[in-house]
N, C-alpha and C. Protein backbone atom coordinates (compact mmCIF):
# COMPACT_ATOMS: atom_id res chain seq x y z
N UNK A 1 145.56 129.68 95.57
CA UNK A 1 144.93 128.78 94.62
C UNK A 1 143.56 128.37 95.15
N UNK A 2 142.67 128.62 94.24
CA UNK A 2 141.60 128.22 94.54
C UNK A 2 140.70 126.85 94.02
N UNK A 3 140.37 126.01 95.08
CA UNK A 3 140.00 124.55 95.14
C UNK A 3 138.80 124.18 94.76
N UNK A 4 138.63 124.57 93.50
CA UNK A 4 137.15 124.11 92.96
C UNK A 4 136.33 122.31 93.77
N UNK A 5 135.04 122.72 93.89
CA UNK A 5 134.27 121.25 94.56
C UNK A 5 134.12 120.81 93.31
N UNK A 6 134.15 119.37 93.12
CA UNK A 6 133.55 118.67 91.84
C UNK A 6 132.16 117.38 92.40
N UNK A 7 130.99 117.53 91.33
CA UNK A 7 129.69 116.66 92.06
C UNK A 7 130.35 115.51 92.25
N UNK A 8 129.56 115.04 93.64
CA UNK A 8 130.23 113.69 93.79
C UNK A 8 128.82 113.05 93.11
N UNK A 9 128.87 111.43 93.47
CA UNK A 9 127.98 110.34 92.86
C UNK A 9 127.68 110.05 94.12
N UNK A 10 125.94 109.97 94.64
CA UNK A 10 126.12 109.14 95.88
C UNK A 10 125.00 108.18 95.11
N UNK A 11 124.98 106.92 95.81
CA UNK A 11 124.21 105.68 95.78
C UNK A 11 123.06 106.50 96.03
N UNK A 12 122.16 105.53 95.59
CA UNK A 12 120.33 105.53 95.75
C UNK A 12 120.22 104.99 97.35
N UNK A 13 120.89 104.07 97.71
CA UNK A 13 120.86 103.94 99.46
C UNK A 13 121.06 104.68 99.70
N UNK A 14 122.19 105.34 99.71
CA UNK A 14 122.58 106.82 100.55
C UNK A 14 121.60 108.40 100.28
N UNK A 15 120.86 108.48 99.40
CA UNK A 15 119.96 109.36 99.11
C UNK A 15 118.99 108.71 99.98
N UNK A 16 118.30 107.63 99.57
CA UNK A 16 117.23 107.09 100.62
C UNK A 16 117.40 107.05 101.76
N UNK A 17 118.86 106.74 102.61
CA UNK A 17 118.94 106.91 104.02
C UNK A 17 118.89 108.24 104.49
N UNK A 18 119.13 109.38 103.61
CA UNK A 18 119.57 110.62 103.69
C UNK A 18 117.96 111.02 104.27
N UNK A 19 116.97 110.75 103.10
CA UNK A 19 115.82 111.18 102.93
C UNK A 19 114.92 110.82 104.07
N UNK A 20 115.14 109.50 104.50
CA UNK A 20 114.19 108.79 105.62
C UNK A 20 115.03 109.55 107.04
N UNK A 21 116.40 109.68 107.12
CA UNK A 21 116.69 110.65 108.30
C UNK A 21 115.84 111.71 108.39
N UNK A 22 115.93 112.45 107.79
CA UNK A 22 115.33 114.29 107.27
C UNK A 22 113.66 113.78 107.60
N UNK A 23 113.04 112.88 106.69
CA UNK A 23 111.73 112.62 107.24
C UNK A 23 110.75 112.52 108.63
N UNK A 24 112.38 111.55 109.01
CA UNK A 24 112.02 111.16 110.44
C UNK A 24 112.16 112.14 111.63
N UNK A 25 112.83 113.35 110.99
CA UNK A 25 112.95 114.34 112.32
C UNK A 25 114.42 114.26 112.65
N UNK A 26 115.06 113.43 112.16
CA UNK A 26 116.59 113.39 112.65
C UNK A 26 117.73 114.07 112.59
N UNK A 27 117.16 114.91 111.32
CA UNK A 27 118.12 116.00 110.54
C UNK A 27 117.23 116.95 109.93
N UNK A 28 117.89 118.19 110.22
CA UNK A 28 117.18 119.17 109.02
C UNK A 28 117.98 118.76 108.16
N UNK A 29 117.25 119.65 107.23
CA UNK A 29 117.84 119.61 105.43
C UNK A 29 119.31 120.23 105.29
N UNK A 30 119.42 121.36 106.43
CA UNK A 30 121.10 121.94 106.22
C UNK A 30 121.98 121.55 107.24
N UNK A 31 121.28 120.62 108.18
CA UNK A 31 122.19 119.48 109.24
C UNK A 31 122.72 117.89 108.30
N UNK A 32 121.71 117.93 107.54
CA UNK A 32 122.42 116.67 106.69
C UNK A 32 123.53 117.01 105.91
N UNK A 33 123.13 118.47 104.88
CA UNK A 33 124.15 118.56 104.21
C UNK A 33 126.03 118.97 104.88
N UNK A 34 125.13 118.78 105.89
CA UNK A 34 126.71 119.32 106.85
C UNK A 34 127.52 117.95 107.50
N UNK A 35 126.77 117.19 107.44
CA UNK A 35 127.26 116.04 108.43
C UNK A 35 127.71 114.86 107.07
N UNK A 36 127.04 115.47 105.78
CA UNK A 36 127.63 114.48 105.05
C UNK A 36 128.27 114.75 103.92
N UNK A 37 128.83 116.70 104.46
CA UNK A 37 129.33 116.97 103.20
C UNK A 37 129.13 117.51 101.61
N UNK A 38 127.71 117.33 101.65
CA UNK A 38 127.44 117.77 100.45
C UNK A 38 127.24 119.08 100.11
N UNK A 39 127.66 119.16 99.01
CA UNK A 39 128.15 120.84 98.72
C UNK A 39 127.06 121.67 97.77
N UNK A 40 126.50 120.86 96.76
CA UNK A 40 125.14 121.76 96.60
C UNK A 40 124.07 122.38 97.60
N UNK A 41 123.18 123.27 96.81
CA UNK A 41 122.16 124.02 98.05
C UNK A 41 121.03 123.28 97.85
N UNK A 42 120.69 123.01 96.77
CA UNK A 42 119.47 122.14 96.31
C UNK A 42 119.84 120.94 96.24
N UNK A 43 121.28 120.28 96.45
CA UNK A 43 120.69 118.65 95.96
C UNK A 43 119.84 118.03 97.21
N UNK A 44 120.04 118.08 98.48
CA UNK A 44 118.94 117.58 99.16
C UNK A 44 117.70 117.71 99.20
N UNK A 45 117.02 118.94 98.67
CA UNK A 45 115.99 119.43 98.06
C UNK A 45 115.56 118.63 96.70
N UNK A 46 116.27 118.20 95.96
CA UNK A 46 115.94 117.63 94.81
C UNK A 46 115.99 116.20 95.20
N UNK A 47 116.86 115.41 96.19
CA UNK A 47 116.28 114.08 96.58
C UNK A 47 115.04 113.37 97.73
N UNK A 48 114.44 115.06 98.50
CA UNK A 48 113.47 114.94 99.15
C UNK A 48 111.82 115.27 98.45
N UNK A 49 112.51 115.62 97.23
CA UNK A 49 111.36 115.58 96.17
C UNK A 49 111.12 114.36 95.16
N UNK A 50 112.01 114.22 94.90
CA UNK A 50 112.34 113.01 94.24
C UNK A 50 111.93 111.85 95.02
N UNK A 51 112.65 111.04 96.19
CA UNK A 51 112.22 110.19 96.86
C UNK A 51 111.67 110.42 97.82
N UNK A 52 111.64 111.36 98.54
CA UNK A 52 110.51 111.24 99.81
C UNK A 52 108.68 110.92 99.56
N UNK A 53 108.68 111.16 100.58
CA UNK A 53 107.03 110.73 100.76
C UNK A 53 106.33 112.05 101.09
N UNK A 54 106.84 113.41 101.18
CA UNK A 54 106.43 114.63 101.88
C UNK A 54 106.26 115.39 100.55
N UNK A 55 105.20 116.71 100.70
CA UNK A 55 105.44 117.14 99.23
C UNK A 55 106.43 118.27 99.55
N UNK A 56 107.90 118.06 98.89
CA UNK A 56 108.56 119.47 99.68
C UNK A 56 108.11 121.09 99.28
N UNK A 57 107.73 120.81 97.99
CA UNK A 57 107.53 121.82 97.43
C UNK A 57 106.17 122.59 97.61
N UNK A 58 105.63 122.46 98.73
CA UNK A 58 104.47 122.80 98.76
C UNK A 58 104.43 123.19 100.41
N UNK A 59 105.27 123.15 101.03
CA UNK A 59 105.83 122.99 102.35
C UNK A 59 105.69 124.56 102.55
N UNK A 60 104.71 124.63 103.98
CA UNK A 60 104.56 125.91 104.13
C UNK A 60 103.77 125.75 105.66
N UNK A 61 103.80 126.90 106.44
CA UNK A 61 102.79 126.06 107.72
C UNK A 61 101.66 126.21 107.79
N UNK A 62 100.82 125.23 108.49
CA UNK A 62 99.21 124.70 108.67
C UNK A 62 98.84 126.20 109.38
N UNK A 63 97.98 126.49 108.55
CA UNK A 63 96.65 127.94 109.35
C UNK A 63 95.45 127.07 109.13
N UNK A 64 94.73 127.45 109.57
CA UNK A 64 93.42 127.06 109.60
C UNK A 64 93.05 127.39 108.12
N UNK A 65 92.41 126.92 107.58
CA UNK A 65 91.07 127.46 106.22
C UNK A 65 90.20 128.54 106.73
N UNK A 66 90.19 129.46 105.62
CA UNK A 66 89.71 130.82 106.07
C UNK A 66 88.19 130.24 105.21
N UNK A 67 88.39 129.32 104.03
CA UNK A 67 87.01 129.46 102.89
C UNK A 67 87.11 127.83 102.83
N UNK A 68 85.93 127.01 102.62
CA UNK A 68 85.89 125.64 102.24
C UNK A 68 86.81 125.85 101.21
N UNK A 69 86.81 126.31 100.10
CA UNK A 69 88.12 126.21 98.78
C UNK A 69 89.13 125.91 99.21
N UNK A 70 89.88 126.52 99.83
CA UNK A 70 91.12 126.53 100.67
C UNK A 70 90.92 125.03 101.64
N UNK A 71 90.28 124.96 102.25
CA UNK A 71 90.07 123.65 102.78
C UNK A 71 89.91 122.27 101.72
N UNK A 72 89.28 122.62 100.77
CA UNK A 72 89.38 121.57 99.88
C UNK A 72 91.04 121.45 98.84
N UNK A 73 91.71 122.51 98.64
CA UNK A 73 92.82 122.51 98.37
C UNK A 73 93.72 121.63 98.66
N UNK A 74 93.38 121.83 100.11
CA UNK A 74 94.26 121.42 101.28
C UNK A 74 94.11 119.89 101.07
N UNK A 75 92.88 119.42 101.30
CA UNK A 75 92.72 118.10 101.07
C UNK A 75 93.26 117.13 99.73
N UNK A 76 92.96 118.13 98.70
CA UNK A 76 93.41 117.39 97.50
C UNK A 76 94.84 117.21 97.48
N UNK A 77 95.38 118.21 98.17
CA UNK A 77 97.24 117.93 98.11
C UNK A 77 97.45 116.36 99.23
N UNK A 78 96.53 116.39 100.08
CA UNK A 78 97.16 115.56 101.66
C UNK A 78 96.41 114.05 100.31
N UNK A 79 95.55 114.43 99.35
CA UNK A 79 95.27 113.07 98.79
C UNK A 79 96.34 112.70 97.90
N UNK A 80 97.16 113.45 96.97
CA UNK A 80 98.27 113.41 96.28
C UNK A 80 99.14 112.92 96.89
N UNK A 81 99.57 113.63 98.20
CA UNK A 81 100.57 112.96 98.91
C UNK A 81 100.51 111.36 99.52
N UNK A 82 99.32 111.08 99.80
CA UNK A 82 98.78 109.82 100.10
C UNK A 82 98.77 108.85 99.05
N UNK A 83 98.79 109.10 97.50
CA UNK A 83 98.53 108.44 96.30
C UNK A 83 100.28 108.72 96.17
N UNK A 84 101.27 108.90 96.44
CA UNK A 84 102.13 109.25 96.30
C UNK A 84 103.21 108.10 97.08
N UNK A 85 102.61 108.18 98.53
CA UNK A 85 103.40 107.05 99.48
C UNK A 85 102.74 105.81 99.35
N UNK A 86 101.39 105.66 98.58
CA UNK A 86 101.00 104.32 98.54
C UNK A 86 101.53 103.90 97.24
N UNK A 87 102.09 104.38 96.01
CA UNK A 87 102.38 104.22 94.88
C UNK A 87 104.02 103.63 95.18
N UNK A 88 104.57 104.37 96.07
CA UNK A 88 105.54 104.14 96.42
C UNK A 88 106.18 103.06 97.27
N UNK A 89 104.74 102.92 98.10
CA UNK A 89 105.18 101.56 98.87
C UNK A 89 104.84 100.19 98.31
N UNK A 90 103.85 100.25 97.05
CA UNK A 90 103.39 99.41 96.28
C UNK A 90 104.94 98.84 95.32
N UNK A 91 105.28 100.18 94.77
CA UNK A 91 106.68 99.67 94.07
C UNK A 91 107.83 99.07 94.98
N UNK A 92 107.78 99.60 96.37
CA UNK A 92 108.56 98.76 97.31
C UNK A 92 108.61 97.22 97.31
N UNK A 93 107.21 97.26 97.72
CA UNK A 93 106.80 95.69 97.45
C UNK A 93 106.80 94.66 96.54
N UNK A 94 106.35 95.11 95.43
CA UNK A 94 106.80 94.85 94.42
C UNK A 94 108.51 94.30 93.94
N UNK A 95 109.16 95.38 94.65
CA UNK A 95 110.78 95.24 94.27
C UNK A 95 110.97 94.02 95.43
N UNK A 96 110.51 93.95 96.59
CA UNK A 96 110.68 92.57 97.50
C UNK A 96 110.20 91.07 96.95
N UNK A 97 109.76 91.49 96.37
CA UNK A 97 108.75 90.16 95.81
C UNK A 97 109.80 89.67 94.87
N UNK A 98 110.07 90.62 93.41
CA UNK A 98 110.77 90.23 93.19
C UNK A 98 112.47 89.63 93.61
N UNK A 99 112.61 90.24 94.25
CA UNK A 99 114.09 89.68 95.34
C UNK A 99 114.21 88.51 95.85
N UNK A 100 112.75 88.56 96.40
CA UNK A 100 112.47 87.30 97.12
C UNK A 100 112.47 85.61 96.01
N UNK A 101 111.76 86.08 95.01
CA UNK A 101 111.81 85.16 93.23
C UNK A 101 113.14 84.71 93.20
N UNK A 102 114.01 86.01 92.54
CA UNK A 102 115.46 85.69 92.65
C UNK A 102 116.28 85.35 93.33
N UNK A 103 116.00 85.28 95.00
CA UNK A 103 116.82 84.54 95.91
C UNK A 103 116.29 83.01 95.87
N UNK A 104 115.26 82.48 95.67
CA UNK A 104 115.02 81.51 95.47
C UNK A 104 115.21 80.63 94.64
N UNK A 105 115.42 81.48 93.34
CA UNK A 105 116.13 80.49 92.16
C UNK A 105 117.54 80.50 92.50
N UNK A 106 117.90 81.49 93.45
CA UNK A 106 119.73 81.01 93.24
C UNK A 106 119.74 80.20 94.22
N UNK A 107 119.18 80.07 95.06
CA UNK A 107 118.96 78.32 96.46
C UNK A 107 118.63 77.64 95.78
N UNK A 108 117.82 77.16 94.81
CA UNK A 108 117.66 76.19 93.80
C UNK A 108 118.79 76.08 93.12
N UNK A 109 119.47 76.88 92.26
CA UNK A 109 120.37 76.77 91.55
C UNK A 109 121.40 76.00 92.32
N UNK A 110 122.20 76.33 93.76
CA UNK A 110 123.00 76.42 94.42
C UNK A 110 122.61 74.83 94.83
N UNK A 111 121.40 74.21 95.24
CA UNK A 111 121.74 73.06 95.54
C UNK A 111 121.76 71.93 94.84
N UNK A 112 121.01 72.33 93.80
CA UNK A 112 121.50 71.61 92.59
C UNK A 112 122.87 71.58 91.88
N UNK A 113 123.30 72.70 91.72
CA UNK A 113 124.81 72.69 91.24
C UNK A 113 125.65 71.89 92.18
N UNK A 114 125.73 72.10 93.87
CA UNK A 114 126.75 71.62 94.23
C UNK A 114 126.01 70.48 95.30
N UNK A 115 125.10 69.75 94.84
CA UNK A 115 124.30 68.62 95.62
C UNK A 115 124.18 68.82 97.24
N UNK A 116 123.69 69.88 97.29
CA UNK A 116 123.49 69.77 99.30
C UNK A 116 122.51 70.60 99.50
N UNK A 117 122.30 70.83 100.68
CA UNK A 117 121.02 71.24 101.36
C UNK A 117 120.82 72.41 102.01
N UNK A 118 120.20 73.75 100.90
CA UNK A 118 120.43 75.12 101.78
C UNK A 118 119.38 74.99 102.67
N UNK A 119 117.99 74.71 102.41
CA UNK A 119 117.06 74.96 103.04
C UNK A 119 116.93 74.27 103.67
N UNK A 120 115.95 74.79 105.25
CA UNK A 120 115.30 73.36 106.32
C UNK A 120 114.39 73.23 105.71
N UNK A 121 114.19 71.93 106.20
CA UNK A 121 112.96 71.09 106.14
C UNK A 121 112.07 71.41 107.50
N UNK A 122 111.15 72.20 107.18
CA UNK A 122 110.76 72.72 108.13
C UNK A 122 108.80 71.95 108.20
N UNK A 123 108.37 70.83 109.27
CA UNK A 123 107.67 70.50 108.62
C UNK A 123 106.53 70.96 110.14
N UNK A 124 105.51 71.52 110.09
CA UNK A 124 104.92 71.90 111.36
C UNK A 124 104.28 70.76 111.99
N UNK A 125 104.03 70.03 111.73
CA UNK A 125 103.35 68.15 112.18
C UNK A 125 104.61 67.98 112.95
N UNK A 126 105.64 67.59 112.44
CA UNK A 126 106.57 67.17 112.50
C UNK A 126 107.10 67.62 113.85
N UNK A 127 107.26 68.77 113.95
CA UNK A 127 107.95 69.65 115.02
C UNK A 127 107.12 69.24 116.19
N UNK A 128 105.44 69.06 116.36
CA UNK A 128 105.23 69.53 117.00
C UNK A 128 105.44 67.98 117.70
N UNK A 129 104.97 66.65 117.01
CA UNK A 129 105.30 65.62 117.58
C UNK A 129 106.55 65.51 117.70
N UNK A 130 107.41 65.73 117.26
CA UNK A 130 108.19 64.95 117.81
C UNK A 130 108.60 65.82 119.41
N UNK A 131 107.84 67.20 119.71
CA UNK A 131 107.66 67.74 121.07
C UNK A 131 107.47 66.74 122.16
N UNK A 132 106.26 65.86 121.78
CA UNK A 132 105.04 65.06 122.21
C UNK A 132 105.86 63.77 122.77
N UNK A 133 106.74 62.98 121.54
CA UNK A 133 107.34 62.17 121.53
C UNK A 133 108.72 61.87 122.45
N UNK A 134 109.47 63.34 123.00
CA UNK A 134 110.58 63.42 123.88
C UNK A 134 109.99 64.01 125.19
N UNK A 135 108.38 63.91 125.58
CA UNK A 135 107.98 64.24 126.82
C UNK A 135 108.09 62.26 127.34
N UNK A 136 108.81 61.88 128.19
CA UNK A 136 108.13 61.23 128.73
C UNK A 136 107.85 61.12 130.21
N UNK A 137 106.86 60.43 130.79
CA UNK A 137 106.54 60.25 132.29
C UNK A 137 107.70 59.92 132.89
């Protein structure tokens, strides 16, 4: 009897951790799919295109430029790729910011609903005298 594979579902974390391993040098592309199982040939290929920051599809090795053309080629891709990880880290930021919004209304929410005190009072005057104030001679 033969045991057909069926696609699994992985999380967007787990693609992104997948992707930033492989980026970082930690894994090739057919060491990941081995260590985590995955049974397509292209799906890591399709999430290092998808989310990475590298262009995969264009992945080939550095020779020198034989003609300025070719040298300018070259450049316009390394600018794509650059408009690519800054677009990307912009939407990062973006997604923190907002997080950061929404954790704040639920500490608001939270101490208002149940009357107490998530946050310090963190006041820099404050701190530093009362430093000043527990020195004595």
């Amino acid at each position: 009897m033969v045991c057909k594979a069926y696609p699994k579902d992985y999380s967007l974390s787990f693609k992104l951790q997948l992707v930033e391993e492989i980026e970082q040098g930690h894994l090739t592309k057919s060491q990941a799919k081995t260590k985590y199982g995955i049974q397509g040939d292209s799906t890591v290929t399709k999430w290092l295109k998808k989310y990475g920051n590298f262009e995969w599809e264009h992945q080939k090795p550095r020779t020198m430029s034989s003609t300025p053309e070719q040298r300018i080629l070259e450049l316009e891709a390394k600018v794509k790729l650059l408009e690519k990880q800054k677009a990307r880290a912009e939407h990062l930021a973006e997604r923190a910011d907002k997080k950061v919004i929404i954790f704040d209304m639920l500490v608001d929410m939270a101490e208002k609903e149940y009357d107490i005190q998530i946050r310090k009072n963190y006041t820099p005057e404050l701190s530093t005298s009362t430093k000043k104030s527990t020195k004595k001679p």
